[in-house]
PDB file of N, CA and C in Angstrom:
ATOM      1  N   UNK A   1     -11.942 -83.392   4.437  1.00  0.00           N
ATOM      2  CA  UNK A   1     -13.301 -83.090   4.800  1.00  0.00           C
ATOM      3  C   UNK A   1     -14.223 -83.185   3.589  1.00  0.00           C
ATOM      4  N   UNK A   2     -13.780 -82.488   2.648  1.00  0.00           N
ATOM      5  CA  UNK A   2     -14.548 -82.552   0.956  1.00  0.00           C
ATOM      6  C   UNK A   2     -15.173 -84.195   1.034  1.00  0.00           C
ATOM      7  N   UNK A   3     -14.081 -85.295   1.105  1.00  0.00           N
ATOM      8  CA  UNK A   3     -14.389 -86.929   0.249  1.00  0.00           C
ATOM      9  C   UNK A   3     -14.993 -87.031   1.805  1.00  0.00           C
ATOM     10  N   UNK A   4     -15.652 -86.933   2.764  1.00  0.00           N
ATOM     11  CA  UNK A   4     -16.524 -87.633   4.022  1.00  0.00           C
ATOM     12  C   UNK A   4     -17.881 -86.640   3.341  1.00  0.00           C
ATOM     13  N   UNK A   5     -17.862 -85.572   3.065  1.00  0.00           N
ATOM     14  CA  UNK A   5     -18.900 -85.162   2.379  1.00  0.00           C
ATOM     15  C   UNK A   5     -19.613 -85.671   1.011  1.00  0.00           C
ATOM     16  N   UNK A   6     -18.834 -85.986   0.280  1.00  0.00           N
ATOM     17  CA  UNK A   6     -19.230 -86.840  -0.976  1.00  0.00           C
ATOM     18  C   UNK A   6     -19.854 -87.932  -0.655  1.00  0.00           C
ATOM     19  N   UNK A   7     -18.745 -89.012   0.418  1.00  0.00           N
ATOM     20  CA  UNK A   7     -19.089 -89.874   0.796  1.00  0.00           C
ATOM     21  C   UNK A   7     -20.915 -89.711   1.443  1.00  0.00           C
ATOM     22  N   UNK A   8     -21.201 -89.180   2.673  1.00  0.00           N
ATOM     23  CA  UNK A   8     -22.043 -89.061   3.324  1.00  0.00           C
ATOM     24  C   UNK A   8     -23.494 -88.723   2.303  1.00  0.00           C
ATOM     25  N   UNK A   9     -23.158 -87.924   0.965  1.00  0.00           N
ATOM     26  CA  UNK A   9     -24.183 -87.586  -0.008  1.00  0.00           C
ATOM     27  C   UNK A   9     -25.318 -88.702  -0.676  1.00  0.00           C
ATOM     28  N   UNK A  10     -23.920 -89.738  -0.986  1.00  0.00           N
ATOM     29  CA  UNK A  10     -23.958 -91.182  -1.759  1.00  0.00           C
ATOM     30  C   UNK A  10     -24.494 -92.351  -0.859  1.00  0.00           C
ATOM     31  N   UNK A  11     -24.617 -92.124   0.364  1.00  0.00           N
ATOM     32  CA  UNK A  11     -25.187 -93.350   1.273  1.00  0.00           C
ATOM     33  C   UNK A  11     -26.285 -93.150   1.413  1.00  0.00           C
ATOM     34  N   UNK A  12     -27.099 -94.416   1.744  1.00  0.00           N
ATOM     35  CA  UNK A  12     -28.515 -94.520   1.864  1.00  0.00           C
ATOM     36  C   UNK A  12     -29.041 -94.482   3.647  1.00  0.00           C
ATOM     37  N   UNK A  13     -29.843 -94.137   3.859  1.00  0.00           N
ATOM     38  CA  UNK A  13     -30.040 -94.259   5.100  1.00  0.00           C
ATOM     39  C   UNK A  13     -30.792 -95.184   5.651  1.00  0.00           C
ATOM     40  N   UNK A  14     -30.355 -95.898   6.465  1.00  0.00           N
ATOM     41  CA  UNK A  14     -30.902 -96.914   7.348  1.00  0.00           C
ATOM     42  C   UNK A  14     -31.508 -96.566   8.347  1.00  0.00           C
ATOM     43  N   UNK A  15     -32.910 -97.328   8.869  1.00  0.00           N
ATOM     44  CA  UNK A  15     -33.549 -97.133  10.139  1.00  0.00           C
ATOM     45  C   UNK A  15     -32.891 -97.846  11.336  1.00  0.00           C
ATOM     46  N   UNK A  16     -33.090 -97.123  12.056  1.00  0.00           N
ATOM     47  CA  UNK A  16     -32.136 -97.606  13.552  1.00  0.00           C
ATOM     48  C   UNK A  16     -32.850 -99.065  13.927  1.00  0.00           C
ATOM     49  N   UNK A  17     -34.509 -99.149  13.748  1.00  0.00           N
ATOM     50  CA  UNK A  17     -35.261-100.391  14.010  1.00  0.00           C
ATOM     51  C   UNK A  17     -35.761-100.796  13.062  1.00  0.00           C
ATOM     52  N   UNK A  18     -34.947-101.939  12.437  1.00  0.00           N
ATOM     53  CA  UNK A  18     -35.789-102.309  10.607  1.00  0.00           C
ATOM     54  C   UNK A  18     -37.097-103.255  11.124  1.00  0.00           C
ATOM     55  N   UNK A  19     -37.744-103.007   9.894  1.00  0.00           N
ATOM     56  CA  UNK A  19     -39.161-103.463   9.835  1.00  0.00           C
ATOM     57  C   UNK A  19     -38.817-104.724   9.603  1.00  0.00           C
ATOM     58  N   UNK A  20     -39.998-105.974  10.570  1.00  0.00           N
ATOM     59  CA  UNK A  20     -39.907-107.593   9.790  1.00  0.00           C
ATOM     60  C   UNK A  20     -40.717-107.723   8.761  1.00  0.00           C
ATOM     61  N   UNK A  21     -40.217-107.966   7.189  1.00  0.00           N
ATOM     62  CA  UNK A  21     -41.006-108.263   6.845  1.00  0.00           C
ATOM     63  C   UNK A  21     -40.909-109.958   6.319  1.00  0.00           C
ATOM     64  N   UNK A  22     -42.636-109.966   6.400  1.00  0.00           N
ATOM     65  CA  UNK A  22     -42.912-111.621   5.991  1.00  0.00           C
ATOM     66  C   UNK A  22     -43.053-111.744   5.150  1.00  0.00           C
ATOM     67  N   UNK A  23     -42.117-113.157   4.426  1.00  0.00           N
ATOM     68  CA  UNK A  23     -42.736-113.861   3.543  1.00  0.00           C
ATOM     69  C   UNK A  23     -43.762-114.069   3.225  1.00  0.00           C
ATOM     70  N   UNK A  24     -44.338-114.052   1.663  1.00  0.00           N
ATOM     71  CA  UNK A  24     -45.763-114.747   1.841  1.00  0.00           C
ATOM     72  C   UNK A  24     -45.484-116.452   1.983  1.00  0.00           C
ATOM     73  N   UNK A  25     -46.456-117.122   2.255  1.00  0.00           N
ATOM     74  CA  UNK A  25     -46.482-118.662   2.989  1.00  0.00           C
ATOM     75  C   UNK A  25     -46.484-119.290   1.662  1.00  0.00           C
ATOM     76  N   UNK A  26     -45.583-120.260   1.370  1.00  0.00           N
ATOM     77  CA  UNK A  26     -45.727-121.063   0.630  1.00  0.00           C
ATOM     78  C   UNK A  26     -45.555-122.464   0.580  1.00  0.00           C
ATOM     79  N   UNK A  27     -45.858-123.020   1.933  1.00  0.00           N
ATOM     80  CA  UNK A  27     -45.803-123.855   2.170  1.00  0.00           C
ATOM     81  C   UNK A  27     -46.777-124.490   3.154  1.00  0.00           C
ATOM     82  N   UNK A  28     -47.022-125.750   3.195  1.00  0.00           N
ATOM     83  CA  UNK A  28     -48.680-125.712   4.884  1.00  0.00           C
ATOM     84  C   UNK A  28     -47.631-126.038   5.806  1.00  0.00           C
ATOM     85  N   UNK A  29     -48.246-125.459   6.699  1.00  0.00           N
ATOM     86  CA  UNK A  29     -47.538-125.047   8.106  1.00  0.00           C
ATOM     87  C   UNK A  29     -48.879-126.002   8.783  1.00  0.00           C
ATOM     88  N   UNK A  30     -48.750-126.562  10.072  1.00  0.00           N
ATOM     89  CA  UNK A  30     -48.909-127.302  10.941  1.00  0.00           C
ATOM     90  C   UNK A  30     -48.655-127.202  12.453  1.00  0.00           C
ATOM     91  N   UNK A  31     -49.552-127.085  13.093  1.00  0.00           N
ATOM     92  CA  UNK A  31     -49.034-126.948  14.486  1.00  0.00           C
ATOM     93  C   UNK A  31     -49.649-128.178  15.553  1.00  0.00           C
ATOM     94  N   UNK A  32     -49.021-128.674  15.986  1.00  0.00           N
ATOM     95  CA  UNK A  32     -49.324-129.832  16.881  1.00  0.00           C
ATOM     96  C   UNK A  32     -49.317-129.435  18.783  1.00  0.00           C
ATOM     97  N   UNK A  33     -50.300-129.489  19.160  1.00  0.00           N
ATOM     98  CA  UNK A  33     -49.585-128.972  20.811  1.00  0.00           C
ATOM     99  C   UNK A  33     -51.036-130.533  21.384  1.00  0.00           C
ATOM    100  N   UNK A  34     -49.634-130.920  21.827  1.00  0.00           N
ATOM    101  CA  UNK A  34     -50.324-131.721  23.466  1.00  0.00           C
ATOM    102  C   UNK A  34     -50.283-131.747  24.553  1.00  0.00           C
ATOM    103  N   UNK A  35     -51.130-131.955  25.686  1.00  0.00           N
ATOM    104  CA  UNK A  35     -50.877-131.750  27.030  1.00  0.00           C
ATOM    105  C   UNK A  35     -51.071-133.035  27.744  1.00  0.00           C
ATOM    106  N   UNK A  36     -50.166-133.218  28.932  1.00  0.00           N
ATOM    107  CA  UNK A  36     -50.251-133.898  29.436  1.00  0.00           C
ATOM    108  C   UNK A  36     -50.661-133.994  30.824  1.00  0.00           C
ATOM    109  N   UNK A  37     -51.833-135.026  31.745  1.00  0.00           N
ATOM    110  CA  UNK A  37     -51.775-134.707  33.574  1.00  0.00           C
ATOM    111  C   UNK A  37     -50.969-135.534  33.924  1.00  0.00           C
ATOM    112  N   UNK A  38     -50.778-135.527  35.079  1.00  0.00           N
ATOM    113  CA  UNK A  38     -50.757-136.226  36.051  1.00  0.00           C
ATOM    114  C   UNK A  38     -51.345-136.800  36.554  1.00  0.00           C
ATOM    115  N   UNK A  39     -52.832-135.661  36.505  1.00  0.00           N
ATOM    116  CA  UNK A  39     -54.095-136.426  37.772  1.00  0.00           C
ATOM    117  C   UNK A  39     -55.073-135.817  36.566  1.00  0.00           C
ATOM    118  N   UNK A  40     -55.732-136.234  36.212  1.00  0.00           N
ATOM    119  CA  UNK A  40     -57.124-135.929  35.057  1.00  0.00           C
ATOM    120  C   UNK A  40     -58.152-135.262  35.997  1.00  0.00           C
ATOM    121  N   UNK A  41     -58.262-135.967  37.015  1.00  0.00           N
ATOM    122  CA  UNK A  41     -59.601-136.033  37.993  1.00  0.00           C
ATOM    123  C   UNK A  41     -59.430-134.201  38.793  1.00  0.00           C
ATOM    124  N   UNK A  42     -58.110-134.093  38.714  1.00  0.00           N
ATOM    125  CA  UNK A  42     -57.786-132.948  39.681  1.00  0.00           C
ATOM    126  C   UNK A  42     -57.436-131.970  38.720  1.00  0.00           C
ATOM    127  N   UNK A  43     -56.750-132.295  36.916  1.00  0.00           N
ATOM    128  CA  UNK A  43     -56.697-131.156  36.501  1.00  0.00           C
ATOM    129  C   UNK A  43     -54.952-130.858  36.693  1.00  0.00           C
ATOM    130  N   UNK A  44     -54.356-131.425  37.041  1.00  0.00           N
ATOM    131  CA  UNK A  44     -53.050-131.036  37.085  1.00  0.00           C
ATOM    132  C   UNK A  44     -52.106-131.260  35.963  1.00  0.00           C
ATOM    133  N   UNK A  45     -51.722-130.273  35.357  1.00  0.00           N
ATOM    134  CA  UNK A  45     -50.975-130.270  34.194  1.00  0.00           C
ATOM    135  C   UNK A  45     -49.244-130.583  34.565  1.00  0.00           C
ATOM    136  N   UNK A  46     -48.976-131.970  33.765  1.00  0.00           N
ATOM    137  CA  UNK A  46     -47.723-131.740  34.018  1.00  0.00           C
ATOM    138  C   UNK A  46     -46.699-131.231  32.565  1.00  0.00           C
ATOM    139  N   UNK A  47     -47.218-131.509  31.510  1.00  0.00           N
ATOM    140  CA  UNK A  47     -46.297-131.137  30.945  1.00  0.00           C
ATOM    141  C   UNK A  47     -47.027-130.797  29.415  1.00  0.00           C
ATOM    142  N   UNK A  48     -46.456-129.453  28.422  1.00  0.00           N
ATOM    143  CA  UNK A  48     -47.181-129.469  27.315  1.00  0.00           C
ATOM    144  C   UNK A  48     -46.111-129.888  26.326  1.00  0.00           C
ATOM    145  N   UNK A  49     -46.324-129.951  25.091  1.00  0.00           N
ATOM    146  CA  UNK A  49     -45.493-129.928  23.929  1.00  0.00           C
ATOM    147  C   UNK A  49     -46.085-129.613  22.887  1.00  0.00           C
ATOM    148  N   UNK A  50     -45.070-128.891  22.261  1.00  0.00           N
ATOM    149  CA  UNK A  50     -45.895-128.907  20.674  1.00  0.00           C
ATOM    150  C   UNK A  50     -44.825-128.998  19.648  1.00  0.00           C
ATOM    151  N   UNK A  51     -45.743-128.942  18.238  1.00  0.00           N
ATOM    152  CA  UNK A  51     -44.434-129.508  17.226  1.00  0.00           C
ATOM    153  C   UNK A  51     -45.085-128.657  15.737  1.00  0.00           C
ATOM    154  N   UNK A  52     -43.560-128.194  15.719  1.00  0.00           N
ATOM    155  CA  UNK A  52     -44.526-127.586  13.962  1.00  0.00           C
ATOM    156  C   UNK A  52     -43.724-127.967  12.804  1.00  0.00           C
ATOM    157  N   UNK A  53     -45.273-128.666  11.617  1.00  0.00           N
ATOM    158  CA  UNK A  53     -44.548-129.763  10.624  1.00  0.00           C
ATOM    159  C   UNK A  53     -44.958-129.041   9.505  1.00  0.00           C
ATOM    160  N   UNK A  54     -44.180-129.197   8.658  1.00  0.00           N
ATOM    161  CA  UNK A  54     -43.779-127.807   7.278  1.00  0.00           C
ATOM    162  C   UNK A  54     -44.244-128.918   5.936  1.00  0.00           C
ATOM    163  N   UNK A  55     -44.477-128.769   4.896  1.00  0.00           N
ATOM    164  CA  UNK A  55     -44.805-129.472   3.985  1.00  0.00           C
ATOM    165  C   UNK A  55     -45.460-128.621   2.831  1.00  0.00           C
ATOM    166  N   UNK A  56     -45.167-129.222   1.799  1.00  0.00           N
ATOM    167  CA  UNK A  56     -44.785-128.483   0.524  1.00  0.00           C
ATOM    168  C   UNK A  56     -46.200-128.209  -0.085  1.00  0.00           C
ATOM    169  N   UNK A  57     -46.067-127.177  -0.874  1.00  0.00           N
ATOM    170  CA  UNK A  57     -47.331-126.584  -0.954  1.00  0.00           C
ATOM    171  C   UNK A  57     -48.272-127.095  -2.080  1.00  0.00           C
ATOM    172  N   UNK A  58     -47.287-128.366  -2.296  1.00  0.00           N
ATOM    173  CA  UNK A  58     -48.337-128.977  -3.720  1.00  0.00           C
ATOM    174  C   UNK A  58     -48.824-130.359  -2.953  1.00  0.00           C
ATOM    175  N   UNK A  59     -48.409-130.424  -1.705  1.00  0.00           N
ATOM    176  CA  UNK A  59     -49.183-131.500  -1.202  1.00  0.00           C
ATOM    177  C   UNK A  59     -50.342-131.594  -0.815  1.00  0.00           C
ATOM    178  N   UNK A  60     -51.091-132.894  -1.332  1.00  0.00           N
ATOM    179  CA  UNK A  60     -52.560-132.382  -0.784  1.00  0.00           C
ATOM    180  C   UNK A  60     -52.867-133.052   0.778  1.00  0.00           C
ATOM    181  N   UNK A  61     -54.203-132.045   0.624  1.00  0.00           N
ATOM    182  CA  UNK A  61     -54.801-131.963   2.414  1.00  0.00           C
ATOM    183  C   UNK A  61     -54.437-133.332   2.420  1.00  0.00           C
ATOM    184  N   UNK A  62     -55.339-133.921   2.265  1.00  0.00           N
ATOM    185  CA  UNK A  62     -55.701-135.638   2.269  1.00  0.00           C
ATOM    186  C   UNK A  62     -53.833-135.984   2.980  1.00  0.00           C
ATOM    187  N   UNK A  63     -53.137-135.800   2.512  1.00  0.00           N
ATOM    188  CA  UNK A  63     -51.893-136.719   2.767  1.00  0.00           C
ATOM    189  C   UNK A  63     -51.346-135.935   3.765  1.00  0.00           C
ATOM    190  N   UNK A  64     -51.361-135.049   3.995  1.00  0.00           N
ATOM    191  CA  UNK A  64     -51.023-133.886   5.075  1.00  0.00           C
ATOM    192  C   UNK A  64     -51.698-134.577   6.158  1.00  0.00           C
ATOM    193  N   UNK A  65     -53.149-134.987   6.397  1.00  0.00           N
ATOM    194  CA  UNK A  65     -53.688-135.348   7.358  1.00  0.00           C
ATOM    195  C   UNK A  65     -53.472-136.641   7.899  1.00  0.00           C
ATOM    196  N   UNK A  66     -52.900-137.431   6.663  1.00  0.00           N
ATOM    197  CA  UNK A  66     -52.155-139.406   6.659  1.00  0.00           C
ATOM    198  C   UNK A  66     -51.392-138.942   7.860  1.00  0.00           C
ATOM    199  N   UNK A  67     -50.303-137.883   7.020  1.00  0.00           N
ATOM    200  CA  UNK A  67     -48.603-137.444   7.993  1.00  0.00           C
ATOM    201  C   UNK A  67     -49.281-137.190   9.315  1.00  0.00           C
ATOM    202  N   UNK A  68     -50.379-136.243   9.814  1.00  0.00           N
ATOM    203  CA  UNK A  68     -50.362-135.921  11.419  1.00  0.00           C
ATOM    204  C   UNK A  68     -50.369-136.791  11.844  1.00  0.00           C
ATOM    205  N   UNK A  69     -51.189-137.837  11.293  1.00  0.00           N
ATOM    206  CA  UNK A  69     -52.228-139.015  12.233  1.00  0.00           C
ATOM    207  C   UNK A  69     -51.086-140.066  12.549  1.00  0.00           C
ATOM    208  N   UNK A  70     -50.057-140.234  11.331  1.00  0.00           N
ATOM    209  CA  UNK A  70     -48.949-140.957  11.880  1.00  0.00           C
ATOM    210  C   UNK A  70     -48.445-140.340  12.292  1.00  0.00           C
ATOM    211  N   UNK A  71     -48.202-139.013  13.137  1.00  0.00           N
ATOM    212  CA  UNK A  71     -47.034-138.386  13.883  1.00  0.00           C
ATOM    213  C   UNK A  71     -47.790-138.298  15.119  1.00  0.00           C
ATOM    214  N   UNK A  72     -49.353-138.720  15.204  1.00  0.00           N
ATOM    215  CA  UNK A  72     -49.614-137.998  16.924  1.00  0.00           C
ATOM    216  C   UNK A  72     -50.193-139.199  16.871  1.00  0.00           C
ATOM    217  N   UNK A  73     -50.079-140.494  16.389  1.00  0.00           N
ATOM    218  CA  UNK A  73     -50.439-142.219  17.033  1.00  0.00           C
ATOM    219  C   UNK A  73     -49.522-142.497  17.696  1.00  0.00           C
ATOM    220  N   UNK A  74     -48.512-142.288  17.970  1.00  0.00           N
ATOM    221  CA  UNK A  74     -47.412-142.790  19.175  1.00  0.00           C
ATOM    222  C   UNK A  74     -47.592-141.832  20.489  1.00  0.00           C
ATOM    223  N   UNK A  75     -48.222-140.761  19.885  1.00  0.00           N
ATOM    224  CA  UNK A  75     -48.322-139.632  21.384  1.00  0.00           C
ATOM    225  C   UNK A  75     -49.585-140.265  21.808  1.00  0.00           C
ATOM    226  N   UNK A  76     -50.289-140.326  21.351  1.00  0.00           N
ATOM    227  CA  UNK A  76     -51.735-140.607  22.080  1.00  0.00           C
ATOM    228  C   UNK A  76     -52.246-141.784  22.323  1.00  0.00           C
ATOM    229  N   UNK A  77     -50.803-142.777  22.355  1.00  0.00           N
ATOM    230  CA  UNK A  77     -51.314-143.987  23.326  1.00  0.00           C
ATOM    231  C   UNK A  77     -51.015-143.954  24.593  1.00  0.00           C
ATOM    232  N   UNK A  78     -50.003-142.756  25.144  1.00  0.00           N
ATOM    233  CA  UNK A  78     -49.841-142.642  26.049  1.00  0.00           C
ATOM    234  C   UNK A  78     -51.380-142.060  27.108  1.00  0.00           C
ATOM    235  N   UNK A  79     -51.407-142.727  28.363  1.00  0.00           N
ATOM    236  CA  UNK A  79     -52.813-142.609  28.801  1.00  0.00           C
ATOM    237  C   UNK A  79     -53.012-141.224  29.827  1.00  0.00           C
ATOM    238  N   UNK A  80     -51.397-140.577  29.560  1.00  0.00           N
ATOM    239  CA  UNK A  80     -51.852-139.394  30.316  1.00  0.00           C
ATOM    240  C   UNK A  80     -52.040-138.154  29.606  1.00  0.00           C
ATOM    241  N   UNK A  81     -52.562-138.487  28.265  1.00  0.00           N
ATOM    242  CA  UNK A  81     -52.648-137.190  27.386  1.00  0.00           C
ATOM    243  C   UNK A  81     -54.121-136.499  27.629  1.00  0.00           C
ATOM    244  N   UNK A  82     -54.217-135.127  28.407  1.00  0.00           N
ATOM    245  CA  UNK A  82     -55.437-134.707  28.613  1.00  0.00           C
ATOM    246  C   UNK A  82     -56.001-133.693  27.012  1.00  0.00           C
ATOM    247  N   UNK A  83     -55.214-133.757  26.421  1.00  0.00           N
ATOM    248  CA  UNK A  83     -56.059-132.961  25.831  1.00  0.00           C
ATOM    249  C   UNK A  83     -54.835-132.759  24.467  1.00  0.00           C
ATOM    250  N   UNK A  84     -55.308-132.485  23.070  1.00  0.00           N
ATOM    251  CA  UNK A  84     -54.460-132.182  21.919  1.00  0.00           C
ATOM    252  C   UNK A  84     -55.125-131.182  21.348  1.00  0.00           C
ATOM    253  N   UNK A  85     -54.412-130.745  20.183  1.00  0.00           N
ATOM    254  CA  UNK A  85     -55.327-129.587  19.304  1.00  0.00           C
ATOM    255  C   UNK A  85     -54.382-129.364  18.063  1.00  0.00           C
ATOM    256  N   UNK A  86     -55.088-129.693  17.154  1.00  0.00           N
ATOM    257  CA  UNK A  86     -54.438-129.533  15.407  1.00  0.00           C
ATOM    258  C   UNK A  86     -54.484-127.895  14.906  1.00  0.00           C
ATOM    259  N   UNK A  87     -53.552-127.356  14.232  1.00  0.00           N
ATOM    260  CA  UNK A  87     -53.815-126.134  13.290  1.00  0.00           C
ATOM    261  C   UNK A  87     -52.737-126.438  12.261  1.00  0.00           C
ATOM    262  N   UNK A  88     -54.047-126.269  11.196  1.00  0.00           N
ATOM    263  CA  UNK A  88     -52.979-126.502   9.754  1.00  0.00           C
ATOM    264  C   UNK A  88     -52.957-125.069   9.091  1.00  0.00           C
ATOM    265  N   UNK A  89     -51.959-124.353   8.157  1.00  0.00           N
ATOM    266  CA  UNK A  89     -52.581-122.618   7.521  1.00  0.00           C
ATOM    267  C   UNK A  89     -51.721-123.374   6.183  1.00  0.00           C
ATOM    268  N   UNK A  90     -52.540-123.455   5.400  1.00  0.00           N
ATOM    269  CA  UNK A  90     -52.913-123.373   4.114  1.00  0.00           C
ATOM    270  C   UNK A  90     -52.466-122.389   3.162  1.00  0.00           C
ATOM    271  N   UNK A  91     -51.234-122.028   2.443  1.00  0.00           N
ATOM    272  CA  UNK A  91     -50.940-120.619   1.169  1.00  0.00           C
ATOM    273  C   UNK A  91     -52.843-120.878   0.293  1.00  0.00           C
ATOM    274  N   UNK A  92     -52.610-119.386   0.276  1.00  0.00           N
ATOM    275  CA  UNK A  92     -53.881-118.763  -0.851  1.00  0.00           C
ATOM    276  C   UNK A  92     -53.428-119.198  -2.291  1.00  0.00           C
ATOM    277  N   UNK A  93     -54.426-119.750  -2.858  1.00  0.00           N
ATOM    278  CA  UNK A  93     -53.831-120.121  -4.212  1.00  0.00           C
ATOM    279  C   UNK A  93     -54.499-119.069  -5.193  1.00  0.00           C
TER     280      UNK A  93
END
């Protein structure tokens, strides 16, 4: 009984629900989402997607924006794309 007491003295205590913590960002993050109809005229959504593109934090905007434009020119020749939307987040320098 004594050494479960010693023992129990010397341990640290853990929370039953640990906290998330975040990284700070060091890298640009990117988010790509497109949608697609069926019927434009009527509004019928058939399908969304999105895509998130990671890139190093010494890259500049300028070439970051080369990379989307070649990653969403093959999506957006397709003629049923109703609608896209870019978000880039930037680390604080």
């Amino acid at each position: 009984m004594i050494v479960f007491l010693g023992l129990a003295e010397d341990s640290s205590a853990t929370s039953p629900m640990p906290e998330e913590v975040k990284p700070s960002q060091t890298e640009n993050i990117c988010t790509i989402r497109v949608a697609y109809s069926l019927d434009r005229e009527k509004g019928i959504l058939l399908e969304e997607t999105s895509s998130t593109l990671t890139f190093e934090a010494s890259m500049s905007k300028k070439d970051i924006l080369d990379k989307i434009t070649k990653h969403l020119s093959n999506r957006l020749d397709d003629v049923n794309v109703s609608e896209f939307k870019v978000e880039c987040k930037f680390p604080k320098k």
